[in-house]
C-alpha atoms as a PDB file:
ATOM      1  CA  UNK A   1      74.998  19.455  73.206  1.00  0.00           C
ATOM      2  CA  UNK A   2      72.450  17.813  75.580  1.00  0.00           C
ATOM      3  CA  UNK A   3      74.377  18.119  79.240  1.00  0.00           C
ATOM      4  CA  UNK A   4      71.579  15.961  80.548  1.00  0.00           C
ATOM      5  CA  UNK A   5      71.480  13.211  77.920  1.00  0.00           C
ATOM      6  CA  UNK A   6      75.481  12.871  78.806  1.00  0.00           C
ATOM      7  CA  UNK A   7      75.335  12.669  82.722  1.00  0.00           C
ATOM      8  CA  UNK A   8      72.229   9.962  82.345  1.00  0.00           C
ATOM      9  CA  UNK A   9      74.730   8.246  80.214  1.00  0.00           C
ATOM     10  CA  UNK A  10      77.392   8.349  82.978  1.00  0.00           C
ATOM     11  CA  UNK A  11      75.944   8.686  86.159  1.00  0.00           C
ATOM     12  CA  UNK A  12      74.874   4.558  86.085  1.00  0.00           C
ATOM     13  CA  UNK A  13      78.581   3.766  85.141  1.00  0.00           C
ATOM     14  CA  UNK A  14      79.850   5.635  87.723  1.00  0.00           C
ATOM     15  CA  UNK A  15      77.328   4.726  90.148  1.00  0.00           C
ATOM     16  CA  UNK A  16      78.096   0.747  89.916  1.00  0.00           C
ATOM     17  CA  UNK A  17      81.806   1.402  89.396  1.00  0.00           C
ATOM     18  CA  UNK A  18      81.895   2.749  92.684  1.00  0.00           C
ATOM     19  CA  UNK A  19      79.203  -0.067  93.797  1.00  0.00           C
ATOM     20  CA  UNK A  20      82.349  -2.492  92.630  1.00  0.00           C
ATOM     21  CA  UNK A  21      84.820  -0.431  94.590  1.00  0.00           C
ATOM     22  CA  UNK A  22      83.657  -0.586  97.800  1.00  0.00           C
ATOM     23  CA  UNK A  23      82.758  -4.237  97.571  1.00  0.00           C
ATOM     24  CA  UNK A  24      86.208  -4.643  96.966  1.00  0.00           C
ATOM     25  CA  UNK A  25      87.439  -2.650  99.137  1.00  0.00           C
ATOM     26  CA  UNK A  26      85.050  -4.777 101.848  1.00  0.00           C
ATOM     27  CA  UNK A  27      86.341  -8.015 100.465  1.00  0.00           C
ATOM     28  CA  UNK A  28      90.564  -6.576 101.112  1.00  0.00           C
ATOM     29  CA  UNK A  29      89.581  -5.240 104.505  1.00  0.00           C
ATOM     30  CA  UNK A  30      87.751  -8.517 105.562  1.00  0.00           C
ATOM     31  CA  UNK A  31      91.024 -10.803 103.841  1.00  0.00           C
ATOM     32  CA  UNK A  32      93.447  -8.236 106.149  1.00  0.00           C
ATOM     33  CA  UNK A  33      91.316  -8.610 109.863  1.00  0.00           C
ATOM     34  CA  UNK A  34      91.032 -12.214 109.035  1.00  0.00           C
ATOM     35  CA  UNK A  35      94.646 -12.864 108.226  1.00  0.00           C
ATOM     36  CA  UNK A  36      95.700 -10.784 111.267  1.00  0.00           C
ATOM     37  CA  UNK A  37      93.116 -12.775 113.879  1.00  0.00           C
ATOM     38  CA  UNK A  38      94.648 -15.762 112.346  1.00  0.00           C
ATOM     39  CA  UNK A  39      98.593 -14.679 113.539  1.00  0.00           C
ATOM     40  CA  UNK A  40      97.205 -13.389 116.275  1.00  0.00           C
ATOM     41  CA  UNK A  41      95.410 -16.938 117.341  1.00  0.00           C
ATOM     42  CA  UNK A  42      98.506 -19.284 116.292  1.00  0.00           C
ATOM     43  CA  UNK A  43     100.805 -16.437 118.659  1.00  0.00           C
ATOM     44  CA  UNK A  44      98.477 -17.489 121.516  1.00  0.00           C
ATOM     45  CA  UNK A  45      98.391 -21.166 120.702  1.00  0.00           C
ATOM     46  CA  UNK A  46     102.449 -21.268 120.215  1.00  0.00           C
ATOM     47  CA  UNK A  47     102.402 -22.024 116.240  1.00  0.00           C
ATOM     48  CA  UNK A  48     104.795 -20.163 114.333  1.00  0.00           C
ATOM     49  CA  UNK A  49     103.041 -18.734 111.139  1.00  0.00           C
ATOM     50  CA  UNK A  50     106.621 -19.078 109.341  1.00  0.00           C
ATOM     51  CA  UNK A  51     107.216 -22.674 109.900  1.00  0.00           C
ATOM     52  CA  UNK A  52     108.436 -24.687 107.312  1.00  0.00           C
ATOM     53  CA  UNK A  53     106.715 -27.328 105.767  1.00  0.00           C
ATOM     54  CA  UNK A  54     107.887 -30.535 106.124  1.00  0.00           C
ATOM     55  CA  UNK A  55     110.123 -31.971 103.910  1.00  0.00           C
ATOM     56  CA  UNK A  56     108.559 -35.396 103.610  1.00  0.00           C
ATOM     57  CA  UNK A  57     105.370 -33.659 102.339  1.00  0.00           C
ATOM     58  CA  UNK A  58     107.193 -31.542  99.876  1.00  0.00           C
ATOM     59  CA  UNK A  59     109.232 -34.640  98.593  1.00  0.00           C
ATOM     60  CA  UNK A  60     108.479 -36.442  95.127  1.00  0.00           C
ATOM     61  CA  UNK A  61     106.556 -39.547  95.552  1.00  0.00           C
ATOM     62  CA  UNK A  62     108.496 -42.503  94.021  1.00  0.00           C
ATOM     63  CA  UNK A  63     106.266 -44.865  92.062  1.00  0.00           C
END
């Protein structure tokens, strides 16, 4: 058995899996500061971020 011929074989799958991982790892931690700057702005401006639509945009258009 040819240990080198086997970790050639794996080493580039590993390599980009873990490429892949921390890109999306990047991509969650970006998603999470953004969403939190977000609450964090409409707390300062006075928006609630749980504020229900309103129900004339939610409601069926006749027609």
């Amino acid at each position: 058995m040819d240990w080198g011929a086997i970790l050639a074989g794996l080493i580039p799958s590993i390599g980009v899996g873990l490429l892949f991982w921390f890109a999306m790892r990047a991509v969650v931690r970006a998603d999470r500061h953004e969403r939190a700057a977000l609450a964090r702005n409409d707390d300062a401006a006075g928006h609630p971020s749980d504020e229900a639509p309103d129900e004339a945009e939610n409601a069926p258009q006749q027609g």
